[in-house]
PDB file of N, CA and C in Angstrom:
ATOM      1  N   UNK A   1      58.788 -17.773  10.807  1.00  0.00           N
ATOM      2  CA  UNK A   1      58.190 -16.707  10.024  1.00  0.00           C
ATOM      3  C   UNK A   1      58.038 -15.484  10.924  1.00  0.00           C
ATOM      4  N   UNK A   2      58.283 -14.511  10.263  1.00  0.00           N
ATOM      5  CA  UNK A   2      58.141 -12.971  11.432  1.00  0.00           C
ATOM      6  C   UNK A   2      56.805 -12.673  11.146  1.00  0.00           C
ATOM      7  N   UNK A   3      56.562 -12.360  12.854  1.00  0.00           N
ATOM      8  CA  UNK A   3      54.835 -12.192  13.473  1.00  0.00           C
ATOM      9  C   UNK A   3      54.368 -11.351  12.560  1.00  0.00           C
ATOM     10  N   UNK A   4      54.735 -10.372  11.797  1.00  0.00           N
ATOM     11  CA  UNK A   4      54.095  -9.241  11.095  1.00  0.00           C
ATOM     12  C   UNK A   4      53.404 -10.455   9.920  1.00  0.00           C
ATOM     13  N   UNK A   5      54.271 -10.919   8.961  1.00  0.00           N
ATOM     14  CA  UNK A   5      54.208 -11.405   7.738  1.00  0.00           C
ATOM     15  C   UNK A   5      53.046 -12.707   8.354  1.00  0.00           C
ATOM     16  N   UNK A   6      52.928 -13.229   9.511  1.00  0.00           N
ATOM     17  CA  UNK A   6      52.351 -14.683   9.817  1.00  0.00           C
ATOM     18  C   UNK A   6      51.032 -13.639  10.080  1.00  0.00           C
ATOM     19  N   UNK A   7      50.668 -12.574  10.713  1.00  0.00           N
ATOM     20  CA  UNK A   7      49.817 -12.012  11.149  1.00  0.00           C
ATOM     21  C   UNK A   7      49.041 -11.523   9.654  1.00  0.00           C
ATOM     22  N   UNK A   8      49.482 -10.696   8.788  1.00  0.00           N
ATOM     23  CA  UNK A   8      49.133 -10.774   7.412  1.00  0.00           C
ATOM     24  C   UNK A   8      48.489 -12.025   6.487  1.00  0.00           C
ATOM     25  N   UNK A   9      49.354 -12.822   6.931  1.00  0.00           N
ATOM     26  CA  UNK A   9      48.412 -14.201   6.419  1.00  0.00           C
ATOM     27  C   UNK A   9      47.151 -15.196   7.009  1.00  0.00           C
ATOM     28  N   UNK A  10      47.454 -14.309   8.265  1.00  0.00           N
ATOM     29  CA  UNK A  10      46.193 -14.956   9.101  1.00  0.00           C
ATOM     30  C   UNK A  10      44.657 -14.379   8.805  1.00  0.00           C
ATOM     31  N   UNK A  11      45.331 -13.007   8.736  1.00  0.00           N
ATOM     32  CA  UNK A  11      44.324 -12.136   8.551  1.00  0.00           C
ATOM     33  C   UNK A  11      43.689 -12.098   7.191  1.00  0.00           C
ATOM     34  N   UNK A  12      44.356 -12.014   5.737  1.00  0.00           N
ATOM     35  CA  UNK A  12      44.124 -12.331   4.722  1.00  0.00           C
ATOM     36  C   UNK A  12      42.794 -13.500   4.792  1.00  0.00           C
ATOM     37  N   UNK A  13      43.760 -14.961   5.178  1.00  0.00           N
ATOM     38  CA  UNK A  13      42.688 -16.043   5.400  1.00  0.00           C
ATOM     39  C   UNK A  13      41.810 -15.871   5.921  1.00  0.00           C
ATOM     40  N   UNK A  14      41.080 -15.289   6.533  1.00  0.00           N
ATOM     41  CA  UNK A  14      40.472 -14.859   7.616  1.00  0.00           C
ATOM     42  C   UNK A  14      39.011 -14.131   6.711  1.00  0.00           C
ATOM     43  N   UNK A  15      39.598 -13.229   5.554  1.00  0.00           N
ATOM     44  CA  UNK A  15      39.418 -12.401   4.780  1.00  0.00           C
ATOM     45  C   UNK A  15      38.504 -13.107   3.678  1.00  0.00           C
ATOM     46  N   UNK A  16      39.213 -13.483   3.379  1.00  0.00           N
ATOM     47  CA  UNK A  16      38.692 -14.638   2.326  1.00  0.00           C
ATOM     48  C   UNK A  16      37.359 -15.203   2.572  1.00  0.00           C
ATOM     49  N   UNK A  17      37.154 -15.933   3.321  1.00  0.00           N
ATOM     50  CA  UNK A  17      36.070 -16.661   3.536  1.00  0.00           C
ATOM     51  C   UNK A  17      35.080 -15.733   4.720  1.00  0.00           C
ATOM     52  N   UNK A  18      35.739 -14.567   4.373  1.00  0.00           N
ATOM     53  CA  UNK A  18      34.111 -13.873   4.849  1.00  0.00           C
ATOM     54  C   UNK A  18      33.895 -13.409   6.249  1.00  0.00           C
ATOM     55  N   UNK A  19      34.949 -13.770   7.361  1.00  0.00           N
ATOM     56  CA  UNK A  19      34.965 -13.485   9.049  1.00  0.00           C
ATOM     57  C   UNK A  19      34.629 -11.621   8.860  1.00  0.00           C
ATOM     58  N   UNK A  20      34.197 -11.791  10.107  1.00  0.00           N
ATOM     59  CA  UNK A  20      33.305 -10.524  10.572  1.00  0.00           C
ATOM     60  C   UNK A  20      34.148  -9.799  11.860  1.00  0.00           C
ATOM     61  N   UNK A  21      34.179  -8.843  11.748  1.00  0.00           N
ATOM     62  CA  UNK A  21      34.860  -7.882  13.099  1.00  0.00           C
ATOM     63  C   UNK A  21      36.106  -8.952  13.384  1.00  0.00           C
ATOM     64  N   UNK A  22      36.847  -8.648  12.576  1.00  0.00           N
ATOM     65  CA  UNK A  22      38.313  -9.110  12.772  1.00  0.00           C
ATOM     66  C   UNK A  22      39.145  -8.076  13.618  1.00  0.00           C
ATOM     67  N   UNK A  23      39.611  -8.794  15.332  1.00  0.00           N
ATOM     68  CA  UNK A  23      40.702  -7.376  15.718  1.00  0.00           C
ATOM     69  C   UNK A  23      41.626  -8.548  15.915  1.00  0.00           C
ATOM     70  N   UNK A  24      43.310  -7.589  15.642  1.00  0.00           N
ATOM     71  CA  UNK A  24      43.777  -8.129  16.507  1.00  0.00           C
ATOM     72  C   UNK A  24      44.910  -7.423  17.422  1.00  0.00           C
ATOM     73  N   UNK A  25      45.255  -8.322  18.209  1.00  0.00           N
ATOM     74  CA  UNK A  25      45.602  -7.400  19.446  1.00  0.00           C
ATOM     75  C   UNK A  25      46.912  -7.718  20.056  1.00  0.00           C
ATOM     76  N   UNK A  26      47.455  -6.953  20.313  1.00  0.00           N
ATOM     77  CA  UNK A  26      49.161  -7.038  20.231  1.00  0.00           C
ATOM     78  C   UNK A  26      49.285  -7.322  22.096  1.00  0.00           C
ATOM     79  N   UNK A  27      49.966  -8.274  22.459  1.00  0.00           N
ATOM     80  CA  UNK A  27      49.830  -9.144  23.514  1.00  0.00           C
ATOM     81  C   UNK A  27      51.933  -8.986  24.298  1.00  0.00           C
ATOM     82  N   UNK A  28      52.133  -8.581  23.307  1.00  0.00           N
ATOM     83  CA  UNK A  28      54.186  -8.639  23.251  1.00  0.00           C
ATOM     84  C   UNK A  28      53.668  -8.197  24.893  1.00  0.00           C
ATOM     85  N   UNK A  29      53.232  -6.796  25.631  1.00  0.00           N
ATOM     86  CA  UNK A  29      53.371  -6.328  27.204  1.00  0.00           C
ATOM     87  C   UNK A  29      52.612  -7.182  27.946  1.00  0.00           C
ATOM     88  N   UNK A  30      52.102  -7.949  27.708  1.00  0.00           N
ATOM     89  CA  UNK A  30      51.347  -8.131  28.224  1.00  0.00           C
ATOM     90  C   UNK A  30      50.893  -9.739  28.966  1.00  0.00           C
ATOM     91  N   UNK A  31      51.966 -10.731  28.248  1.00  0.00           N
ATOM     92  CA  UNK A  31      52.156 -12.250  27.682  1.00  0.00           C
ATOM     93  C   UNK A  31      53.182 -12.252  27.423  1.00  0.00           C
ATOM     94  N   UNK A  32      53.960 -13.398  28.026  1.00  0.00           N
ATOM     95  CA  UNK A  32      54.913 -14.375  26.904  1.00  0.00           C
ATOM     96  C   UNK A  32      54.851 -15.292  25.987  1.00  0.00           C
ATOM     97  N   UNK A  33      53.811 -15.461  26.461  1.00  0.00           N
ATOM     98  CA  UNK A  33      53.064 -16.929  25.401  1.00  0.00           C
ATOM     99  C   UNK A  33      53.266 -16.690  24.036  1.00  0.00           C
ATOM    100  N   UNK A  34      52.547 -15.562  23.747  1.00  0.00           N
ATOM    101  CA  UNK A  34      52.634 -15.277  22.209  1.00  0.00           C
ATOM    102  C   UNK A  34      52.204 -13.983  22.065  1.00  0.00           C
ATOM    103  N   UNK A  35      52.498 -13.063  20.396  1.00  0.00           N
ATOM    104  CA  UNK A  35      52.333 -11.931  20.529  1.00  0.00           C
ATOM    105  C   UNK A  35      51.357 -11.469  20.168  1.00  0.00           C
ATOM    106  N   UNK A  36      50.654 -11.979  19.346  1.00  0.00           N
ATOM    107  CA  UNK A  36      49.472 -11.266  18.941  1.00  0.00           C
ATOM    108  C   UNK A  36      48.352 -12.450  19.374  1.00  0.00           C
ATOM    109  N   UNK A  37      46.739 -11.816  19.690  1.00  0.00           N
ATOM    110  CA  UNK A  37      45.441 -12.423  19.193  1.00  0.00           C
ATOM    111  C   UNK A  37      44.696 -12.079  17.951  1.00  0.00           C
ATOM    112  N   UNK A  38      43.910 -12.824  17.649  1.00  0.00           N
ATOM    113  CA  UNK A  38      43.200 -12.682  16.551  1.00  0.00           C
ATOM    114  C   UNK A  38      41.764 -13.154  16.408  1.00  0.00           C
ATOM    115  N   UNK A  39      41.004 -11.895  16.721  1.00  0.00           N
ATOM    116  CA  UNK A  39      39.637 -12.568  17.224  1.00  0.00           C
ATOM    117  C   UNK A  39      38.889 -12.302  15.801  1.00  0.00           C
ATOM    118  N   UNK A  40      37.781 -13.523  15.466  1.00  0.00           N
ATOM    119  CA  UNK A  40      37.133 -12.865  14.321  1.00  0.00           C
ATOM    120  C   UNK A  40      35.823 -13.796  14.664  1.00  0.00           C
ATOM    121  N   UNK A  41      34.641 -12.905  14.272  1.00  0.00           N
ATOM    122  CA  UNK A  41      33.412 -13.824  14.332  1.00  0.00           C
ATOM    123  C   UNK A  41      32.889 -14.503  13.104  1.00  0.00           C
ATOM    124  N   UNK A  42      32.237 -15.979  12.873  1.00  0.00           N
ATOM    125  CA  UNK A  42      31.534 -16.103  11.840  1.00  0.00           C
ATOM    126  C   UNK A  42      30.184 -16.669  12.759  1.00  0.00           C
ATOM    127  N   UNK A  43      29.384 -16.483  11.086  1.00  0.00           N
ATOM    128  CA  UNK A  43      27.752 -16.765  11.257  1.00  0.00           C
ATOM    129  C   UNK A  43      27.299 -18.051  11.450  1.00  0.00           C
ATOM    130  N   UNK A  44      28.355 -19.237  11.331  1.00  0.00           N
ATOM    131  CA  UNK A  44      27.711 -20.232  11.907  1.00  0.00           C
ATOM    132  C   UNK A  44      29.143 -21.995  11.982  1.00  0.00           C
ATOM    133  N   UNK A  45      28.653 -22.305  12.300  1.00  0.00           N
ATOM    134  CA  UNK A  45      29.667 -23.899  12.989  1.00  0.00           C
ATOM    135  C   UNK A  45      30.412 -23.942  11.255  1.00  0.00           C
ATOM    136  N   UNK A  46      29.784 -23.955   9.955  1.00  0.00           N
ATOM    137  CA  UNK A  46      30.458 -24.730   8.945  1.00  0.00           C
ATOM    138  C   UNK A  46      31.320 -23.077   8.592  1.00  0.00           C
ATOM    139  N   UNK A  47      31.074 -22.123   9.007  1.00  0.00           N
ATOM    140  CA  UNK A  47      31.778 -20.900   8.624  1.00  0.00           C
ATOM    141  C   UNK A  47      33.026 -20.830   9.330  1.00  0.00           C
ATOM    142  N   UNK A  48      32.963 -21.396  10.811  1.00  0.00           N
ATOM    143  CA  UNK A  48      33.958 -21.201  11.936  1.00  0.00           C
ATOM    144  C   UNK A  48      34.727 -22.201  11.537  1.00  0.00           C
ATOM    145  N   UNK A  49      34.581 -23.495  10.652  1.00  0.00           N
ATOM    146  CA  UNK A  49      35.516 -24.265  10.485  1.00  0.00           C
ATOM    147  C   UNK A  49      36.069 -24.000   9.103  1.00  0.00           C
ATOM    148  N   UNK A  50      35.856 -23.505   8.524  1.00  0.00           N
ATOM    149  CA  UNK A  50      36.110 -23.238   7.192  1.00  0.00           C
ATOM    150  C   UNK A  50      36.656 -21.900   6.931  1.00  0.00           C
ATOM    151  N   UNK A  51      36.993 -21.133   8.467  1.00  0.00           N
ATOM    152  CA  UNK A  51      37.657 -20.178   8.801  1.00  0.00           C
ATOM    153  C   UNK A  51      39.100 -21.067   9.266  1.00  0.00           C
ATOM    154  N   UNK A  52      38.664 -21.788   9.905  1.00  0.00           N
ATOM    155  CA  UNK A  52      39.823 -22.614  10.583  1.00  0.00           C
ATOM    156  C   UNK A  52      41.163 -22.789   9.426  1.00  0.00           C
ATOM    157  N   UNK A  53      39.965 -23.872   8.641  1.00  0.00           N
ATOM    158  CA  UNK A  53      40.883 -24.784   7.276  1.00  0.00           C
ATOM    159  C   UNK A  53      41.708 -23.439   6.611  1.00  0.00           C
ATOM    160  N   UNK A  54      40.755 -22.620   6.321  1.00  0.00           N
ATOM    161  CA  UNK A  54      41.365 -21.622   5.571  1.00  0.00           C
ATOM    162  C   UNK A  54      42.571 -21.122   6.379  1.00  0.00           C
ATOM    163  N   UNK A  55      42.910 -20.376   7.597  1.00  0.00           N
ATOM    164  CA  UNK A  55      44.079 -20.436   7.877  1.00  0.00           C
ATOM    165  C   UNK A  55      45.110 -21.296   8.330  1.00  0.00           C
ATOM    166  N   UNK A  56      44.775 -21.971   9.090  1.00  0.00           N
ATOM    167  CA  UNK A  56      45.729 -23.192   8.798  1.00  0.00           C
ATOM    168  C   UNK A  56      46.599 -23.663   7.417  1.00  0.00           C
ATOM    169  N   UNK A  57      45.261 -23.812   6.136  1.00  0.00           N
ATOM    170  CA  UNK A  57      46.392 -23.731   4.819  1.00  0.00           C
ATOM    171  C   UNK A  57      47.076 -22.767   4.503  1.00  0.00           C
ATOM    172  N   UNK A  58      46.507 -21.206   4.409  1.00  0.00           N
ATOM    173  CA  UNK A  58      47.495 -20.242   4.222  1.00  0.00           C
ATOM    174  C   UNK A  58      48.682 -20.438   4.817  1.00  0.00           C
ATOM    175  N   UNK A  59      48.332 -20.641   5.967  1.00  0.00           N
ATOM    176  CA  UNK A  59      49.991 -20.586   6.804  1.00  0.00           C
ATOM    177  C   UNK A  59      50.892 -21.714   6.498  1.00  0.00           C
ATOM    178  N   UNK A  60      50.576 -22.621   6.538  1.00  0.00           N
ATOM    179  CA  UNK A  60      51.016 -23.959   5.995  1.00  0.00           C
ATOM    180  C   UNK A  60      51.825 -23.296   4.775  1.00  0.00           C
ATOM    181  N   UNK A  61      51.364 -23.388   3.627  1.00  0.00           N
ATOM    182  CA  UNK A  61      51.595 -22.632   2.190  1.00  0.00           C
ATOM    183  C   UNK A  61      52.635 -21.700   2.349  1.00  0.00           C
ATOM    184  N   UNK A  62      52.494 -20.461   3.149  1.00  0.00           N
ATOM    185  CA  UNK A  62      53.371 -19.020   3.265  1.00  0.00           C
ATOM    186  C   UNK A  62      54.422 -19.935   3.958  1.00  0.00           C
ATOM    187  N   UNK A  63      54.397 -21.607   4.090  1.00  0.00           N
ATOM    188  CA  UNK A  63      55.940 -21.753   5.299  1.00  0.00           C
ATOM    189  C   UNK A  63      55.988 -21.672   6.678  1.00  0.00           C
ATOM    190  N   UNK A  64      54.712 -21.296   7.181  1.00  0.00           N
ATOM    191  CA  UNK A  64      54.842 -21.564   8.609  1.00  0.00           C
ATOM    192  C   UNK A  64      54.016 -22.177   9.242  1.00  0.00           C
ATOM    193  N   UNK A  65      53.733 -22.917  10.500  1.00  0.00           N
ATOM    194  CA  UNK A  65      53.459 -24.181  11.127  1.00  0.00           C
ATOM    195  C   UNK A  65      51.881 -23.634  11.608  1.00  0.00           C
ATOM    196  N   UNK A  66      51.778 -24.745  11.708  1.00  0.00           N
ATOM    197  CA  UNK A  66      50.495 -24.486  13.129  1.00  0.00           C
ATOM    198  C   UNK A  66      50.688 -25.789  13.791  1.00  0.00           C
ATOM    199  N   UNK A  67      50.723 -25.504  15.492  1.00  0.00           N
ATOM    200  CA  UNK A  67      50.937 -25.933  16.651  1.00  0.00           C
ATOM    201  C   UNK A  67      49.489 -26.793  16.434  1.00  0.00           C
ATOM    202  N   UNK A  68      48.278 -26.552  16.460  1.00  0.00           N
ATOM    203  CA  UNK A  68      47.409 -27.314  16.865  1.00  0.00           C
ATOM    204  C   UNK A  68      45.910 -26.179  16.600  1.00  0.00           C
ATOM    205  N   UNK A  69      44.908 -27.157  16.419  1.00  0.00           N
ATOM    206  CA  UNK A  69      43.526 -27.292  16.384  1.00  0.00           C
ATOM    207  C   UNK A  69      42.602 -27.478  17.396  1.00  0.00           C
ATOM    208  N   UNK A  70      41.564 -26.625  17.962  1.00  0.00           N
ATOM    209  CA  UNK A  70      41.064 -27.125  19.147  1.00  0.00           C
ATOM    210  C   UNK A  70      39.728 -26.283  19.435  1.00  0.00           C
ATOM    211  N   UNK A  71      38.584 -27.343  18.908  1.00  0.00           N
ATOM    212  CA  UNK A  71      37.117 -26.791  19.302  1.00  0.00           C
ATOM    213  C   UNK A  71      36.329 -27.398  18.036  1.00  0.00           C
ATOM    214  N   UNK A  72      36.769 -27.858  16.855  1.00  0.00           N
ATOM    215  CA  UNK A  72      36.311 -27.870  15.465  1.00  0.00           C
ATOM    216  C   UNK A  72      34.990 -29.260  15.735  1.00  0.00           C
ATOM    217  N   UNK A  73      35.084 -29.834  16.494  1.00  0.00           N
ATOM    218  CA  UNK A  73      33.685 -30.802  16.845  1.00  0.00           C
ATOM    219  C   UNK A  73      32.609 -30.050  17.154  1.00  0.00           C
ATOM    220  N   UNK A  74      32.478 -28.513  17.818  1.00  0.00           N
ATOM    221  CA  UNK A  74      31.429 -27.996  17.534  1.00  0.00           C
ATOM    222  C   UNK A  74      31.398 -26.810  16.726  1.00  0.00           C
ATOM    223  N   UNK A  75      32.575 -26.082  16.767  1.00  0.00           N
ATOM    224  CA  UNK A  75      32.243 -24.809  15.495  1.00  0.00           C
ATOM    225  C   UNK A  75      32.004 -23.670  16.218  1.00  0.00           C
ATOM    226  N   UNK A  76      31.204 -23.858  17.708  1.00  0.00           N
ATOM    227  CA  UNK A  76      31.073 -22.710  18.638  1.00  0.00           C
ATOM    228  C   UNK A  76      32.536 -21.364  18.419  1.00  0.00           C
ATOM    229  N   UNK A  77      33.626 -22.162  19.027  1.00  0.00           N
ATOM    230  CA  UNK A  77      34.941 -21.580  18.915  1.00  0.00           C
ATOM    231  C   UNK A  77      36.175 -22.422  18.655  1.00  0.00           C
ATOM    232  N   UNK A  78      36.986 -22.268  17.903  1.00  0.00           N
ATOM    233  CA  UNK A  78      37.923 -22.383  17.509  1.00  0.00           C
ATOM    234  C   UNK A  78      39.365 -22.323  17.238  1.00  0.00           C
ATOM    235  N   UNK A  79      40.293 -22.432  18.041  1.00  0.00           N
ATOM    236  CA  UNK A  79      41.699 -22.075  18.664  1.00  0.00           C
ATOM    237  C   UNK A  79      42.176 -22.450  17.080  1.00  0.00           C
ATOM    238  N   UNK A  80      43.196 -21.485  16.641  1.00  0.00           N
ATOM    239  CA  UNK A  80      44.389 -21.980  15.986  1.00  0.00           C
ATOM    240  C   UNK A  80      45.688 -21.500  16.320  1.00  0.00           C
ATOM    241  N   UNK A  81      46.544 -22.296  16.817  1.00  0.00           N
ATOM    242  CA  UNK A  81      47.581 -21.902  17.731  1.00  0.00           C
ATOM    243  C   UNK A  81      48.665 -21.927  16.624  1.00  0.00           C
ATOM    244  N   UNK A  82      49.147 -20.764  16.265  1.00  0.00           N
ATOM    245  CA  UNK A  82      49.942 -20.223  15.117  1.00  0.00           C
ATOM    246  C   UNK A  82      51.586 -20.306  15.719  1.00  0.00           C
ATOM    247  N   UNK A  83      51.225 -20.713  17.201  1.00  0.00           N
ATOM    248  CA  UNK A  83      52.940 -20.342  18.038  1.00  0.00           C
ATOM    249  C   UNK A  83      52.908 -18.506  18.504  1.00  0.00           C
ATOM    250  N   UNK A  84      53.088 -18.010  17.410  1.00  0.00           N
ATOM    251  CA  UNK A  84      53.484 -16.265  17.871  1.00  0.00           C
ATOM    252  C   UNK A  84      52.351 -15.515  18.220  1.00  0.00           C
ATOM    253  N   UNK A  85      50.946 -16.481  16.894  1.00  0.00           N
ATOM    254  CA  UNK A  85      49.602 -15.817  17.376  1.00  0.00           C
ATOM    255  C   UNK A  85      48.932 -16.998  17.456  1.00  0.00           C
ATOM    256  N   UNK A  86      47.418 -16.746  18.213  1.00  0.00           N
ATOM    257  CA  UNK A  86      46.425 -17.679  18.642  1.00  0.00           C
ATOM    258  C   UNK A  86      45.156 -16.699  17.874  1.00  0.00           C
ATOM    259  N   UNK A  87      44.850 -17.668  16.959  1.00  0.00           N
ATOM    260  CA  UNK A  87      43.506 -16.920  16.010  1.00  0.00           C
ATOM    261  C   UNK A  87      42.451 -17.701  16.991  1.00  0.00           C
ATOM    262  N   UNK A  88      41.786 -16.976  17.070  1.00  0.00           N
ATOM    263  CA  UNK A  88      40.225 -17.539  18.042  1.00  0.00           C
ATOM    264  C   UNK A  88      39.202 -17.133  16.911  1.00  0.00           C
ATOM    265  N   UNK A  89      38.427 -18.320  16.274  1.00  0.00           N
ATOM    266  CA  UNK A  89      37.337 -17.714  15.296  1.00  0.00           C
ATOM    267  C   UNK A  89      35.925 -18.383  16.085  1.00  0.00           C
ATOM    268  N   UNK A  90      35.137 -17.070  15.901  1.00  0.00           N
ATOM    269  CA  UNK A  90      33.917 -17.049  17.189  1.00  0.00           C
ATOM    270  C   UNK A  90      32.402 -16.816  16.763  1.00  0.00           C
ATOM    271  N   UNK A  91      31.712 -17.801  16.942  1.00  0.00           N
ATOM    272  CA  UNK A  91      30.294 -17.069  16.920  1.00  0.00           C
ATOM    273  C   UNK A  91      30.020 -16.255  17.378  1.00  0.00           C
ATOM    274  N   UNK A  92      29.138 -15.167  17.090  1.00  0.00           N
ATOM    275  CA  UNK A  92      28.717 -14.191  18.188  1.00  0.00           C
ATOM    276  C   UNK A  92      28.442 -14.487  19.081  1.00  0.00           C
ATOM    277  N   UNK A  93      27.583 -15.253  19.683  1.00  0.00           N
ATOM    278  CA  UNK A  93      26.963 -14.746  21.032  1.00  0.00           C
ATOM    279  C   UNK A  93      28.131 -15.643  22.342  1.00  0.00           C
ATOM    280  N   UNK A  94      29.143 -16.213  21.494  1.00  0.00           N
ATOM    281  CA  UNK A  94      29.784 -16.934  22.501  1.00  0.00           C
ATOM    282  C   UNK A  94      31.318 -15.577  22.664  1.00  0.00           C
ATOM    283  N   UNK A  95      31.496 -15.056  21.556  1.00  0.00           N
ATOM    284  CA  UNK A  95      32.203 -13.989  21.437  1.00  0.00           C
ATOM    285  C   UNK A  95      31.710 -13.333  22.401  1.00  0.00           C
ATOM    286  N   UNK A  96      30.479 -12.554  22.563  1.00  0.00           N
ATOM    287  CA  UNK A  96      29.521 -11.589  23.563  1.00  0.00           C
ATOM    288  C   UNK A  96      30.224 -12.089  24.565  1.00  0.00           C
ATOM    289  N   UNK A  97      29.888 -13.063  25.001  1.00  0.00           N
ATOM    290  CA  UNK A  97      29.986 -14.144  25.981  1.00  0.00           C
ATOM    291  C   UNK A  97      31.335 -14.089  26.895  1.00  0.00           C
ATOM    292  N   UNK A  98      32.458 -14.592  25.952  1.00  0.00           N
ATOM    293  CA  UNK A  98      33.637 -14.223  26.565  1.00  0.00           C
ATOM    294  C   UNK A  98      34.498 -13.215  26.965  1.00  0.00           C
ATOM    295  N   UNK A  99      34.233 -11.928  25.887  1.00  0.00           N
ATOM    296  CA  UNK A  99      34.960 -10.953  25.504  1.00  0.00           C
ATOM    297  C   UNK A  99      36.436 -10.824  25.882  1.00  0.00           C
ATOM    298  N   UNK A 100      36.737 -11.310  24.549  1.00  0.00           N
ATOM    299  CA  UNK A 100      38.415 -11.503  25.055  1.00  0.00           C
ATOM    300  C   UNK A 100      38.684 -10.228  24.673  1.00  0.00           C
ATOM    301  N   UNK A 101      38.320  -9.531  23.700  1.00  0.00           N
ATOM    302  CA  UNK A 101      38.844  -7.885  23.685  1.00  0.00           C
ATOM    303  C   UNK A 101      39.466  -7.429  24.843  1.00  0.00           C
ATOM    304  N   UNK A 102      38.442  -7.457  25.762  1.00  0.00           N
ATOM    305  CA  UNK A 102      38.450  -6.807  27.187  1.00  0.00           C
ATOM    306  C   UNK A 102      39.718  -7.329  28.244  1.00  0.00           C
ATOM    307  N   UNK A 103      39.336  -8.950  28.255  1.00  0.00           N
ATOM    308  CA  UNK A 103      40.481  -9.545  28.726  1.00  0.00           C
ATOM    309  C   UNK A 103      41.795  -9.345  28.243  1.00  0.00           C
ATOM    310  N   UNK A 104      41.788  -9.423  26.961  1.00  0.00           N
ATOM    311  CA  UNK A 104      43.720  -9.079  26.777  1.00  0.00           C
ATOM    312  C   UNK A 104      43.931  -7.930  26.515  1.00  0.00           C
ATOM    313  N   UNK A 105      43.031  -6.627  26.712  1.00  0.00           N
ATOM    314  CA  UNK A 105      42.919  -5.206  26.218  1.00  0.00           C
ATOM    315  C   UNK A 105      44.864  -5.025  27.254  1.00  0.00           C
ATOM    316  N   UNK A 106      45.398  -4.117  26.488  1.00  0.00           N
ATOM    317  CA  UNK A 106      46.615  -3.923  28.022  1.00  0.00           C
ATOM    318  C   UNK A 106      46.514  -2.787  29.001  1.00  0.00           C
ATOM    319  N   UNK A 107      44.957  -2.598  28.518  1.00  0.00           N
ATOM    320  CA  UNK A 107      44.344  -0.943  29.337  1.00  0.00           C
ATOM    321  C   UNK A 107      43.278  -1.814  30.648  1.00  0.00           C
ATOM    322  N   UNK A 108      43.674  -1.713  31.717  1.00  0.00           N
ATOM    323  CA  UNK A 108      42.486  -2.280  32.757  1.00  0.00           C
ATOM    324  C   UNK A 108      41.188  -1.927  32.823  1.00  0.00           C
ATOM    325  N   UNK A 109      40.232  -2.679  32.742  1.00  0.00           N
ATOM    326  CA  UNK A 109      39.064  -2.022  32.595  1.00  0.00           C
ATOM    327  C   UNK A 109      38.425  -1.290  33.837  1.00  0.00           C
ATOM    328  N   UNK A 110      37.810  -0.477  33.367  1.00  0.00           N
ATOM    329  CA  UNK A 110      37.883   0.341  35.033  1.00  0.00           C
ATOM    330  C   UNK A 110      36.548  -0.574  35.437  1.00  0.00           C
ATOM    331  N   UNK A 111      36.583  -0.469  36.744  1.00  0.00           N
ATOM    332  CA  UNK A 111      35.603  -1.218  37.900  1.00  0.00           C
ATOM    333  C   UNK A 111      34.576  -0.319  37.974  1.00  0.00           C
ATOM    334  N   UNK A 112      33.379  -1.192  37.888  1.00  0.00           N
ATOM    335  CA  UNK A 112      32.112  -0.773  38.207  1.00  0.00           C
ATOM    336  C   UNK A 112      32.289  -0.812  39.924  1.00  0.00           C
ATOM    337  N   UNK A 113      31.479   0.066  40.386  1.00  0.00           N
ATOM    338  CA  UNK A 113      31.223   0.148  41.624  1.00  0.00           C
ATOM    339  C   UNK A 113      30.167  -0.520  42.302  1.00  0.00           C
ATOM    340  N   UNK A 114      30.015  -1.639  43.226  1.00  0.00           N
ATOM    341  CA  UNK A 114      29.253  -3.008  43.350  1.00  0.00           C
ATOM    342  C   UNK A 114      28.416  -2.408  44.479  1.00  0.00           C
ATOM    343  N   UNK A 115      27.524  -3.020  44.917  1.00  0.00           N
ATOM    344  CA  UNK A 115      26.600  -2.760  46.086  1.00  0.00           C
ATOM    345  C   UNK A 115      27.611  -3.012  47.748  1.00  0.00           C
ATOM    346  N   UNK A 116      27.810  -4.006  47.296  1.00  0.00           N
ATOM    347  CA  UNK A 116      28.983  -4.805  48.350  1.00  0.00           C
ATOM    348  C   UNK A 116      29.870  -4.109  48.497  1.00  0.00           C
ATOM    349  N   UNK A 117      30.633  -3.030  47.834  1.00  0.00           N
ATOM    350  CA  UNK A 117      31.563  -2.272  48.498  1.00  0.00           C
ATOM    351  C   UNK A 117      31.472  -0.802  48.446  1.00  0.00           C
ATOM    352  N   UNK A 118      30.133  -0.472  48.622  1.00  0.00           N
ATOM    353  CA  UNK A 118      29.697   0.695  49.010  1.00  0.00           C
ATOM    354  C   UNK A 118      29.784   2.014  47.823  1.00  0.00           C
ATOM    355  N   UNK A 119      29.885   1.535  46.616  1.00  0.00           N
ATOM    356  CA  UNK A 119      29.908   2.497  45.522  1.00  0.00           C
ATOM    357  C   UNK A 119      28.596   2.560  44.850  1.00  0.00           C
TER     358      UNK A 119
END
């Protein structure tokens, strides 16, 4: 399935059942792994899995696969490995927590200046 049309259906699903601050983030410069992320938060463990189910069937349905499932015993976070994209559906404060925004941003984040190296 082409990343645009799989990315549309992720996001749709995503849609549906209600996810919060959905980005996602184009990875092609940056990764080979895969091209896009897809971060979205829900309000609690039965929301994050029921974010899950929900894309997983869309995609299933539209014709295209999912690689695998991984986190759904607690609901905290949630991998769905789409192959081209990796949907991450997140509670807040573990979202806060990780900030993958930042991490796969393809802009470096500029450096705070530390005690330790004289800034």
């Amino acid at each position: 399935m082409d990343v645009r049309k799989l990315q549309k259906v992720a996001v749709s699903a995503l849609e549906d059942i209600k996810a919060r601050d959905i980005d996602v983030i184009n990875t092609t410069r940056i990764s080979s792994l895969f091209d896009r992320i897809i971060i979205a938060s829900a309000d609690s463990a039965r929301q994050t899995k029921s974010l899950a189910r929900s894309v997983q069937d869309k995609v299933l349905a539209a014709g295209g696969r999912v690689i695998g499932m991984e986190g759904e015993e607690t609901g905290d976070w949630i991998v769905v490995d789409l192959g081209d994209i990796v949907v991450h559906i997140m509670q807040p404060a573990v979202r806060t927590y990780y900030n993958l925004e930042e991490l796969w941003s393809a802009k470096p984040a500029a450096r705070k200046p530390s005690a330790a190296t004289g800034g």
